[in-house]
ModelCIF file with pLDDT and N, C-alpha, C, O atoms, coordinates in Angstrom:
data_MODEL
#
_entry.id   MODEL 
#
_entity.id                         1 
_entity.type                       polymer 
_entity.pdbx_number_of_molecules   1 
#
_entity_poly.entity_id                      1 
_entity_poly.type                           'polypeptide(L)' 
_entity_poly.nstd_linkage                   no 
_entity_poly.nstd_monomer                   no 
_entity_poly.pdbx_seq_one_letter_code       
;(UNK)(UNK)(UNK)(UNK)(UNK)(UNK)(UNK)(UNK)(UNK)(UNK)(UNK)(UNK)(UNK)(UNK)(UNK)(UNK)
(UNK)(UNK)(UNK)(UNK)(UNK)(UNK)(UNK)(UNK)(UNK)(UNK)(UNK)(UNK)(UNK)(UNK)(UNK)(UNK)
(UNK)(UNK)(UNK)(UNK)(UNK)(UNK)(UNK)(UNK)(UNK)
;
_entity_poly.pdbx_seq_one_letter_code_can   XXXXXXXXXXXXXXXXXXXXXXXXXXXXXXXXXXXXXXXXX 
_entity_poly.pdbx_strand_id                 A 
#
loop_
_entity_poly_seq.entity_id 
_entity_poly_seq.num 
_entity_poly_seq.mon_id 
_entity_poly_seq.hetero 
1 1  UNK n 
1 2  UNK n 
1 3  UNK n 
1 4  UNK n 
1 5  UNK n 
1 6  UNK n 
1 7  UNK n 
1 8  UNK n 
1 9  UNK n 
1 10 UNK n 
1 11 UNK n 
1 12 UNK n 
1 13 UNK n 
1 14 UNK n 
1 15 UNK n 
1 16 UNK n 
1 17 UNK n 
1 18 UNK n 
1 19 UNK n 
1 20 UNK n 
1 21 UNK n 
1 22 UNK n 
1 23 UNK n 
1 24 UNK n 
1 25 UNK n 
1 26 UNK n 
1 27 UNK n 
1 28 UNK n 
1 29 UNK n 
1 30 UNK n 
1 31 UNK n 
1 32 UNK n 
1 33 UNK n 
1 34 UNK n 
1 35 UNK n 
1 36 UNK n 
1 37 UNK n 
1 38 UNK n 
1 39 UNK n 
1 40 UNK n 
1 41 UNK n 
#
_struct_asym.id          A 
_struct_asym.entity_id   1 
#
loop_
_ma_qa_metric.id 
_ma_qa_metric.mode 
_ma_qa_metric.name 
_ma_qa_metric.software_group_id 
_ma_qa_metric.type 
1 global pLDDT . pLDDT 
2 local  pLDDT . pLDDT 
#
_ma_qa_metric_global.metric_id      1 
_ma_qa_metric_global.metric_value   96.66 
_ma_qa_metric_global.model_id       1 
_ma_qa_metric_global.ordinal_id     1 
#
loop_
_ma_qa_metric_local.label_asym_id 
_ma_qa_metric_local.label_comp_id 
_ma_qa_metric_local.label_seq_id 
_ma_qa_metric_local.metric_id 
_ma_qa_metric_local.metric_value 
_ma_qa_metric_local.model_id 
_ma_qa_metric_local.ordinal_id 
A UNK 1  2 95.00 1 1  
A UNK 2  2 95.00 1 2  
A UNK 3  2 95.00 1 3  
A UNK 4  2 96.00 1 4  
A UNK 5  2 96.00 1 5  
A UNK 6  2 97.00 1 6  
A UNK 7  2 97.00 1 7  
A UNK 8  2 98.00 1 8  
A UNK 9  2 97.00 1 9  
A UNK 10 2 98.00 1 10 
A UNK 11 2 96.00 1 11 
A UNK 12 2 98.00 1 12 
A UNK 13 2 98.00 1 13 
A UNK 14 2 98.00 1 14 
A UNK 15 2 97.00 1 15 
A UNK 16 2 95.00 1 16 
A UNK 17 2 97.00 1 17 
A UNK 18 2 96.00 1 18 
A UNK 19 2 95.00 1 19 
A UNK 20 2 93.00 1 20 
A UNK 21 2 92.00 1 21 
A UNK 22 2 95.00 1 22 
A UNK 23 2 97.00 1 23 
A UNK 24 2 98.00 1 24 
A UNK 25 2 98.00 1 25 
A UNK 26 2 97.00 1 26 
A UNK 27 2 98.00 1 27 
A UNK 28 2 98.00 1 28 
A UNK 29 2 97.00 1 29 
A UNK 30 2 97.00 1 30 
A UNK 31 2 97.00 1 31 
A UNK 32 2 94.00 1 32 
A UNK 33 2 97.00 1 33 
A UNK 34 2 98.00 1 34 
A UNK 35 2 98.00 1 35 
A UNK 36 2 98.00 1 36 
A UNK 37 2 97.00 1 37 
A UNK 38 2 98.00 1 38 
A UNK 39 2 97.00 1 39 
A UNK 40 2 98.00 1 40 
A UNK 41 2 97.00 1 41 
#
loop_
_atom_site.group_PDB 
_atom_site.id 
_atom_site.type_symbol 
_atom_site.label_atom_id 
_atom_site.label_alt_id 
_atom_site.label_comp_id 
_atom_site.label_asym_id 
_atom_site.label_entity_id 
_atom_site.label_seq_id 
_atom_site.pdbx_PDB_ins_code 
_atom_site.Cartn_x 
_atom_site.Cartn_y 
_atom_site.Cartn_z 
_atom_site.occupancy 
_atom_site.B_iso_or_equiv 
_atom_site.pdbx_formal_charge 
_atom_site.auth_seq_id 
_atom_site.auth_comp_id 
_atom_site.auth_asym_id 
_atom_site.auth_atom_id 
_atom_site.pdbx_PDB_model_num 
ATOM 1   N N  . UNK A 1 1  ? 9.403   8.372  11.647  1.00 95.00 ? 1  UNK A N  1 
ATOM 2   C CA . UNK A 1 1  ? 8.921   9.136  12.808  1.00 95.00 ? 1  UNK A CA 1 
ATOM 3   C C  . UNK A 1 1  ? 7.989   8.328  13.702  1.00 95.00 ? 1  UNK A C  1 
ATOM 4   O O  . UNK A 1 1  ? 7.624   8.765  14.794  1.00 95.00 ? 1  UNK A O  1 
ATOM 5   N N  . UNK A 1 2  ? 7.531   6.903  13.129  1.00 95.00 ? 2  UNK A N  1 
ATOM 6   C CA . UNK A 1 2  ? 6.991   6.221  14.314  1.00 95.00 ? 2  UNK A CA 1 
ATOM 7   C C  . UNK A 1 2  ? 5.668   6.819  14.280  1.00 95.00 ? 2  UNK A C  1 
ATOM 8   O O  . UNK A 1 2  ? 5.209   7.214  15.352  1.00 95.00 ? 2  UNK A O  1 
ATOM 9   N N  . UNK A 1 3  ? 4.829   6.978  12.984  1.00 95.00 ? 3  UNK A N  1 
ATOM 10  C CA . UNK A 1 3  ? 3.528   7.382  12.759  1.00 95.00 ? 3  UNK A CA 1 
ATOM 11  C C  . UNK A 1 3  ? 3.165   6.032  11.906  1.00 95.00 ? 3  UNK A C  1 
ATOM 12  O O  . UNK A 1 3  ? 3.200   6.206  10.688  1.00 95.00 ? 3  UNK A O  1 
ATOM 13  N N  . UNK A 1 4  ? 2.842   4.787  12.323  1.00 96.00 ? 4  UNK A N  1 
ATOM 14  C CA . UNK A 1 4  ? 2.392   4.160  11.470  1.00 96.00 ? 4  UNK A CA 1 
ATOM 15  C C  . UNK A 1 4  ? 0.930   3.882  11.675  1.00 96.00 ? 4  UNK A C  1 
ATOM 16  O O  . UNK A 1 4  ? 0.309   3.209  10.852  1.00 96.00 ? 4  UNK A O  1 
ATOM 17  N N  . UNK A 1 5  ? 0.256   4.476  12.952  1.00 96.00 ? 5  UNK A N  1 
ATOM 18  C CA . UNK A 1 5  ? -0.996  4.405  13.074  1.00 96.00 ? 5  UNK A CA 1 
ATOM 19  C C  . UNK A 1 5  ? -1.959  5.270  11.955  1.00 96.00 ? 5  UNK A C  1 
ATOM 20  O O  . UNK A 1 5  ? -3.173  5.283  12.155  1.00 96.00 ? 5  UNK A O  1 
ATOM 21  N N  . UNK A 1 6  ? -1.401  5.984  10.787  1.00 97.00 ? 6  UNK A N  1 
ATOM 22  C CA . UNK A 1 6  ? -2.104  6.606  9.397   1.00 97.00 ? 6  UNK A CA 1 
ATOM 23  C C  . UNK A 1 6  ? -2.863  5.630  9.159   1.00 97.00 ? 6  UNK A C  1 
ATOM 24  O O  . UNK A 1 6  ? -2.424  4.579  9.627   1.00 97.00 ? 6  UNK A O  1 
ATOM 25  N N  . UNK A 1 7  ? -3.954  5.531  8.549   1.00 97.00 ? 7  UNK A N  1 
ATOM 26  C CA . UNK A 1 7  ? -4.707  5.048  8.160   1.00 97.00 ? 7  UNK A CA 1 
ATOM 27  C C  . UNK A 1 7  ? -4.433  5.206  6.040   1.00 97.00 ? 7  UNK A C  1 
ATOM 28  O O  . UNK A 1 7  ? -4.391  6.169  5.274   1.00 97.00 ? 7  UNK A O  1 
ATOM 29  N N  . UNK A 1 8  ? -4.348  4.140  5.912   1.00 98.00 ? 8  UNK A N  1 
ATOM 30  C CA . UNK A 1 8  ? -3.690  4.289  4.690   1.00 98.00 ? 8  UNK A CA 1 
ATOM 31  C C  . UNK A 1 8  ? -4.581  3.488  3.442   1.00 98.00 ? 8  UNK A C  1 
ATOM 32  O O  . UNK A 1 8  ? -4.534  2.259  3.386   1.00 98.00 ? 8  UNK A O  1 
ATOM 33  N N  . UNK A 1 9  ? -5.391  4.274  2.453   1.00 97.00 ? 9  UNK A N  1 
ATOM 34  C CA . UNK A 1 9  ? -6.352  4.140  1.482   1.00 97.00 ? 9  UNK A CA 1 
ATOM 35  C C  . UNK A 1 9  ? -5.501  4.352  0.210   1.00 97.00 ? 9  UNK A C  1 
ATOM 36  O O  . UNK A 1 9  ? -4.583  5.167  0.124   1.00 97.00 ? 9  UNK A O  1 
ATOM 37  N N  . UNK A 1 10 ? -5.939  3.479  -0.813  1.00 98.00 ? 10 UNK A N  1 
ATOM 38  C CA . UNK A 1 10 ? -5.162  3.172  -1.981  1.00 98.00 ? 10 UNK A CA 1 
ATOM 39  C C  . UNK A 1 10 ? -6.565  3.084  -2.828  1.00 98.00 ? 10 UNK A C  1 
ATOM 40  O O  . UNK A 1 10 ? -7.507  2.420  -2.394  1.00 98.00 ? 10 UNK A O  1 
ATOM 41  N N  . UNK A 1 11 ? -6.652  3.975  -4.364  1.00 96.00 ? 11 UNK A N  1 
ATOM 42  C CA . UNK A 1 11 ? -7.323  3.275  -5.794  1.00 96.00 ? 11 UNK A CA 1 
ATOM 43  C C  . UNK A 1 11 ? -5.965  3.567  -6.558  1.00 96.00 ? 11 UNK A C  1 
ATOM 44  O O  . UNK A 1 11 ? -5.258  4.575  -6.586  1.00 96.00 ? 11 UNK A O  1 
ATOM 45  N N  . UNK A 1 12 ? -5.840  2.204  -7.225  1.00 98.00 ? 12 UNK A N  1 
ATOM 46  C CA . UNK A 1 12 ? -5.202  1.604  -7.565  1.00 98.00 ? 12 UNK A CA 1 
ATOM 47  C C  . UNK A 1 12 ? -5.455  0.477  -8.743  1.00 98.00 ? 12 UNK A C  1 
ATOM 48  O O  . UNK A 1 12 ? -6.267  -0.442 -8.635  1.00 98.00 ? 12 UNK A O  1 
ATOM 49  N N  . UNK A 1 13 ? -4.599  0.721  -9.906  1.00 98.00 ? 13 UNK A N  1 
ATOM 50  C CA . UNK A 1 13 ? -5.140  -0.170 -10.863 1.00 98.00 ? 13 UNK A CA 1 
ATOM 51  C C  . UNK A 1 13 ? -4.108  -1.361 -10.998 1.00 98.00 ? 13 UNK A C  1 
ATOM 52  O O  . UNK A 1 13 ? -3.722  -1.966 -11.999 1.00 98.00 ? 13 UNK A O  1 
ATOM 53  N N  . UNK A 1 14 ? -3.739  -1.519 -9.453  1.00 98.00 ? 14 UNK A N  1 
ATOM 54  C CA . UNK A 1 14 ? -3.208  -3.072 -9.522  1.00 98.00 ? 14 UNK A CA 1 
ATOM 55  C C  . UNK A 1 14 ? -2.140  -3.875 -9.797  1.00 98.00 ? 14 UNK A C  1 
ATOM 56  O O  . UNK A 1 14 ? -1.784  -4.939 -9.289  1.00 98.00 ? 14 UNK A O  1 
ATOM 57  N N  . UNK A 1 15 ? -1.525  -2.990 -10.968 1.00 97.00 ? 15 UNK A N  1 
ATOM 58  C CA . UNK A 1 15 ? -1.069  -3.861 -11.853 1.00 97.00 ? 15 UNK A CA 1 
ATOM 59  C C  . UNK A 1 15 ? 1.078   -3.667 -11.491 1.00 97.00 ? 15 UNK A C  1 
ATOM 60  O O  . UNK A 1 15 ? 1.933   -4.330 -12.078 1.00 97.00 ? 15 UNK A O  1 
ATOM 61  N N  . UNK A 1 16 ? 1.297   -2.792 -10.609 1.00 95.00 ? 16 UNK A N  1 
ATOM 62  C CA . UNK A 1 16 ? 2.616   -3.267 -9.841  1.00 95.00 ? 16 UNK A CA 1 
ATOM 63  C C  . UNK A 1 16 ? 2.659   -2.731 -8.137  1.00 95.00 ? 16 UNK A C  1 
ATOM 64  O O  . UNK A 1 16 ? 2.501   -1.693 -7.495  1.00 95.00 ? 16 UNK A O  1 
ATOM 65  N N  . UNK A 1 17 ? 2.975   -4.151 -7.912  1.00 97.00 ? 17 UNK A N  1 
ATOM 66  C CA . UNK A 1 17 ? 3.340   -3.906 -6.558  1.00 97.00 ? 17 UNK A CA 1 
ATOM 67  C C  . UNK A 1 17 ? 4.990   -3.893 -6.282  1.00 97.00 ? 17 UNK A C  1 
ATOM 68  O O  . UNK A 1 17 ? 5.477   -4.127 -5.176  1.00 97.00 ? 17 UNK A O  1 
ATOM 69  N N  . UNK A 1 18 ? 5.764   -3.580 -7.479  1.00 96.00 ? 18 UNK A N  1 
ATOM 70  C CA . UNK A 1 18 ? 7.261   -3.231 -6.972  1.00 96.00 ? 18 UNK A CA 1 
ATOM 71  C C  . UNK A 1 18 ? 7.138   -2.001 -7.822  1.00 96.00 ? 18 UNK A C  1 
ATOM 72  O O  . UNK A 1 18 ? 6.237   -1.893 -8.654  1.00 96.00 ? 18 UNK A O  1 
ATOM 73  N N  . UNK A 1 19 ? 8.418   -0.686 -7.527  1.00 95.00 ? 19 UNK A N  1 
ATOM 74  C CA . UNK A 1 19 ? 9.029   0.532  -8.027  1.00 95.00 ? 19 UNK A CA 1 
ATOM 75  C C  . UNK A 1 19 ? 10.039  0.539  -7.457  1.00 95.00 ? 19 UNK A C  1 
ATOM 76  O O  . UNK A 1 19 ? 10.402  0.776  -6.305  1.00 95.00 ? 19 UNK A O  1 
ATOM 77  N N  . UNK A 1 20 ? 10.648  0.154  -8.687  1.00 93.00 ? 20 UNK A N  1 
ATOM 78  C CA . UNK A 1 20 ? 12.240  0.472  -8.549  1.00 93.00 ? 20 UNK A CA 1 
ATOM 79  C C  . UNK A 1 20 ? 12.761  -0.871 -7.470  1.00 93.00 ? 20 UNK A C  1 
ATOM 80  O O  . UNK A 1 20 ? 12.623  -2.084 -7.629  1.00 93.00 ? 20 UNK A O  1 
ATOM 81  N N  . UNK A 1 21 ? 13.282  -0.239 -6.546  1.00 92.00 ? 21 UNK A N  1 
ATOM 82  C CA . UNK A 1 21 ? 13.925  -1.221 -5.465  1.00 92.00 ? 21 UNK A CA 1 
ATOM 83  C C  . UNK A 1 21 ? 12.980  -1.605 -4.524  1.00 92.00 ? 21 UNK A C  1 
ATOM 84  O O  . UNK A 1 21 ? 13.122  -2.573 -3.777  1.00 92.00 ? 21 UNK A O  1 
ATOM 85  N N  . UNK A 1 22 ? 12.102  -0.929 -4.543  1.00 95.00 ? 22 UNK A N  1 
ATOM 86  C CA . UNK A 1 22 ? 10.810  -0.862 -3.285  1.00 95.00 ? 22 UNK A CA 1 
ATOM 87  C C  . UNK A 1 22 ? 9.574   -1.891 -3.714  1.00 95.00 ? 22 UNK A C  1 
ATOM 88  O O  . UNK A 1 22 ? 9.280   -2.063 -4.897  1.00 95.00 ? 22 UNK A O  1 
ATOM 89  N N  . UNK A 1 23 ? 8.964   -2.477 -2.748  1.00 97.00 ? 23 UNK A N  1 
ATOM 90  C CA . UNK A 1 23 ? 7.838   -3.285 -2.761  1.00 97.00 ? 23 UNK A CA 1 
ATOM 91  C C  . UNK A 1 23 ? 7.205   -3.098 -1.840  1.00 97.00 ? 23 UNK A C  1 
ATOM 92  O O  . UNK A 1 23 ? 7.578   -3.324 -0.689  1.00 97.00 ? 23 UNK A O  1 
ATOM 93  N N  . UNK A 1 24 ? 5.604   -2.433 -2.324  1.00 98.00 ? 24 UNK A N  1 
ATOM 94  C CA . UNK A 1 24 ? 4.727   -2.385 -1.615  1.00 98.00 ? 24 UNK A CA 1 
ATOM 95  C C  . UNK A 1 24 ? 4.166   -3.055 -0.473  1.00 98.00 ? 24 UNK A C  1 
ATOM 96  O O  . UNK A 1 24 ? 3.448   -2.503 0.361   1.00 98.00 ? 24 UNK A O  1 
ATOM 97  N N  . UNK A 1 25 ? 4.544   -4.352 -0.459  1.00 98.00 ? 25 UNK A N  1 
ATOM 98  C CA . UNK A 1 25 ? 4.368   -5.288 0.301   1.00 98.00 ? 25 UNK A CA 1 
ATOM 99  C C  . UNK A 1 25 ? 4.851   -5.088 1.879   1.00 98.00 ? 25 UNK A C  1 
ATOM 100 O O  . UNK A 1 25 ? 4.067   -5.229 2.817   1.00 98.00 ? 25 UNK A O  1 
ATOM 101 N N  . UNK A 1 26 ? 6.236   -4.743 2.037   1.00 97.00 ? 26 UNK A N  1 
ATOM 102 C CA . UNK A 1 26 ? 7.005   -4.357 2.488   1.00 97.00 ? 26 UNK A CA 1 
ATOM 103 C C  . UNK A 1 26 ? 6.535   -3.237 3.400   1.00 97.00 ? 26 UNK A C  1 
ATOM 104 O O  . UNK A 1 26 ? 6.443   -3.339 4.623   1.00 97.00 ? 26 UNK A O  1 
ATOM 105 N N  . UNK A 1 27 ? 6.270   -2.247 2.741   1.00 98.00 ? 27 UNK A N  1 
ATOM 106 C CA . UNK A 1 27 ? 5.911   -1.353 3.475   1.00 98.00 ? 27 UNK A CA 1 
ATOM 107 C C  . UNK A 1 27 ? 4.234   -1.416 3.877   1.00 98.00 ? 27 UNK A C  1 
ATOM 108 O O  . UNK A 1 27 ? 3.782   -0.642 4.721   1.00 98.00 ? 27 UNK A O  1 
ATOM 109 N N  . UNK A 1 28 ? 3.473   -2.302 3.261   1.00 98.00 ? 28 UNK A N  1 
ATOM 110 C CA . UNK A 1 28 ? 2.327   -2.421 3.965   1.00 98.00 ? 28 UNK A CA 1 
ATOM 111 C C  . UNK A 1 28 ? 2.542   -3.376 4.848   1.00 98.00 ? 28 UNK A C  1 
ATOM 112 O O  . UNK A 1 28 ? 1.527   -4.022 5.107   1.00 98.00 ? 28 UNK A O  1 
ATOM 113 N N  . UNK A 1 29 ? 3.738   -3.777 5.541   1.00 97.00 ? 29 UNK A N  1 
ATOM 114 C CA . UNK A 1 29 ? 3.654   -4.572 6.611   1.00 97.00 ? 29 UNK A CA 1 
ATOM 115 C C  . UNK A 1 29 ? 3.723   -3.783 7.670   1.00 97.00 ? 29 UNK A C  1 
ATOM 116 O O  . UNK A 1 29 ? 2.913   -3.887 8.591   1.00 97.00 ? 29 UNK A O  1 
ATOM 117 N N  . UNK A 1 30 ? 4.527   -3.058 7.666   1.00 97.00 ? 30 UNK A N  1 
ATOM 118 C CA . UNK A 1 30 ? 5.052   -1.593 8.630   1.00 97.00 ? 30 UNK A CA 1 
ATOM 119 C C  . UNK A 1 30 ? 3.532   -0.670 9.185   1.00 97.00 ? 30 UNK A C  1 
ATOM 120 O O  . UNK A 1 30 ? 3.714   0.185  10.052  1.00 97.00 ? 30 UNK A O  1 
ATOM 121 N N  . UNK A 1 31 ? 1.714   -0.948 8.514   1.00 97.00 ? 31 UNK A N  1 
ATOM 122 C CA . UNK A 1 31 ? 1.280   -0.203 8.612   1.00 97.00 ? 31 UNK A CA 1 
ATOM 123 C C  . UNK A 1 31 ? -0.461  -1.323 9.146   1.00 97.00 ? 31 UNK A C  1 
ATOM 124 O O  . UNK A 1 31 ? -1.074  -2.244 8.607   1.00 97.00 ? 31 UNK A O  1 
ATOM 125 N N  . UNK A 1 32 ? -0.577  -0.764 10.058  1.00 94.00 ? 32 UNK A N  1 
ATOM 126 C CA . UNK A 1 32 ? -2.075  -2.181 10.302  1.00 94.00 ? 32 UNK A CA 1 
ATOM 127 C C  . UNK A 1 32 ? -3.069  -1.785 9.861   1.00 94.00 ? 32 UNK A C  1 
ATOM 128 O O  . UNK A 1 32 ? -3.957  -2.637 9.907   1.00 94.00 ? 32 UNK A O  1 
ATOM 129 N N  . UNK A 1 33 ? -3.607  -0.058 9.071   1.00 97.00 ? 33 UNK A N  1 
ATOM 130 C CA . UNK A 1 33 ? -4.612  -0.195 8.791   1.00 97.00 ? 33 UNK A CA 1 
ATOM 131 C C  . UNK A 1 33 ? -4.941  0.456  7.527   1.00 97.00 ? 33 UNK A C  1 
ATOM 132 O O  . UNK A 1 33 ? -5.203  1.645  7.342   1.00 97.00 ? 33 UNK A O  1 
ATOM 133 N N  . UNK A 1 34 ? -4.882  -0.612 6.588   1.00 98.00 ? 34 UNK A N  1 
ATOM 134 C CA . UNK A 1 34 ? -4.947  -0.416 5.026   1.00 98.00 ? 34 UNK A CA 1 
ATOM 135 C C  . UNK A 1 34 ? -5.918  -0.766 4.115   1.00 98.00 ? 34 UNK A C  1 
ATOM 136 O O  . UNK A 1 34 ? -6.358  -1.877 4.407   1.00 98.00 ? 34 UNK A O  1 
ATOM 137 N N  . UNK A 1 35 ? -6.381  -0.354 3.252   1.00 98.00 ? 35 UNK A N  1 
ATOM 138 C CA . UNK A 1 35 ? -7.494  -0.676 2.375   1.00 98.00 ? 35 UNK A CA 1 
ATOM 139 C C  . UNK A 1 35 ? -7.044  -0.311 1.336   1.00 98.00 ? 35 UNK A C  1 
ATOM 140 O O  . UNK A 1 35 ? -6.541  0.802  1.188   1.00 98.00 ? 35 UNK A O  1 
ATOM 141 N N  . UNK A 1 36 ? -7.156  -1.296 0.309   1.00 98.00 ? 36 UNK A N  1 
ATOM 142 C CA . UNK A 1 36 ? -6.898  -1.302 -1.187  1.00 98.00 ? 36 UNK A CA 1 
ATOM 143 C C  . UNK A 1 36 ? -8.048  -1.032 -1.678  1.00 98.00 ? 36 UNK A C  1 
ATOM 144 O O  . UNK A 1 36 ? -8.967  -1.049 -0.858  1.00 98.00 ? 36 UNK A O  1 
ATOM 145 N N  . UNK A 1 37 ? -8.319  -0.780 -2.775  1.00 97.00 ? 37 UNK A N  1 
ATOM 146 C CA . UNK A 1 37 ? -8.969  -0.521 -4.013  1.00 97.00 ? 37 UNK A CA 1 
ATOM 147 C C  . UNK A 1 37 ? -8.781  -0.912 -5.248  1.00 97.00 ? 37 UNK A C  1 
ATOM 148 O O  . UNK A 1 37 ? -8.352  -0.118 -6.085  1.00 97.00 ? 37 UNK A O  1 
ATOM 149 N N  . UNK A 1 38 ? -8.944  -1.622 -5.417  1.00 98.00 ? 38 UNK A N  1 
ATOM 150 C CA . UNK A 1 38 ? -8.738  -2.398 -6.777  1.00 98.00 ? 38 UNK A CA 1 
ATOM 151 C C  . UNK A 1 38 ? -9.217  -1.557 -8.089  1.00 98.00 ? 38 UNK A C  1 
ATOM 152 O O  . UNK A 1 38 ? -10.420 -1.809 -8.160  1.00 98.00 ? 38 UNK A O  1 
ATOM 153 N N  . UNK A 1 39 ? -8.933  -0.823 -8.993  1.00 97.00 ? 39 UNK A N  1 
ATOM 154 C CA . UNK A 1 39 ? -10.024 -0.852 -10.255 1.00 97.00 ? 39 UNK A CA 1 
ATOM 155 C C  . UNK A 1 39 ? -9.902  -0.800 -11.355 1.00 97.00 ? 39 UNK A C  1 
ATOM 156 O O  . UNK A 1 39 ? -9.453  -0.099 -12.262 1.00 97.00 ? 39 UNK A O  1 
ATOM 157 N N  . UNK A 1 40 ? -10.799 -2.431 -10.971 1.00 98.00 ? 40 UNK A N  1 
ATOM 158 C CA . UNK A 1 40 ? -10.564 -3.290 -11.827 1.00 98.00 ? 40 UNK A CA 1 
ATOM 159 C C  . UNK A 1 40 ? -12.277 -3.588 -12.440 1.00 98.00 ? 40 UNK A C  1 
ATOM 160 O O  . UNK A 1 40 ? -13.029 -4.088 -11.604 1.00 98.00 ? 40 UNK A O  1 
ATOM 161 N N  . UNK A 1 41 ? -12.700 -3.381 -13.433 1.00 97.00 ? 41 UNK A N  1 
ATOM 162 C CA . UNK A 1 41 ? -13.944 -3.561 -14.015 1.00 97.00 ? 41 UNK A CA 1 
ATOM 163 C C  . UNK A 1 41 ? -14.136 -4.581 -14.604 1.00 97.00 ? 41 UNK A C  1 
ATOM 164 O O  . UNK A 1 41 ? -15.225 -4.789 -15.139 1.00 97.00 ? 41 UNK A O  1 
#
């Protein structure tokens, strides 16, 4: 729909950036304003 201006927040324990056929990567290219969260202690 051409909404990629979402603002897109992730906690996240890191540990895959593929599911299934899909890679996160991928679709965080499609999106400019992202923040990860790592947690990781």
């Amino acid at each position: 729909t051409g909404k990629t201006d979402v603002r897109l927040r992730y906690t996240t324990n890191f540990s895959n950036l593929r599911f299934k056929k899909k890679s996160i990567i991928d679709y965080w290219k499609s999106f400019q304003d992202i923040q990860v969260s790592a947690s990781l202690d």
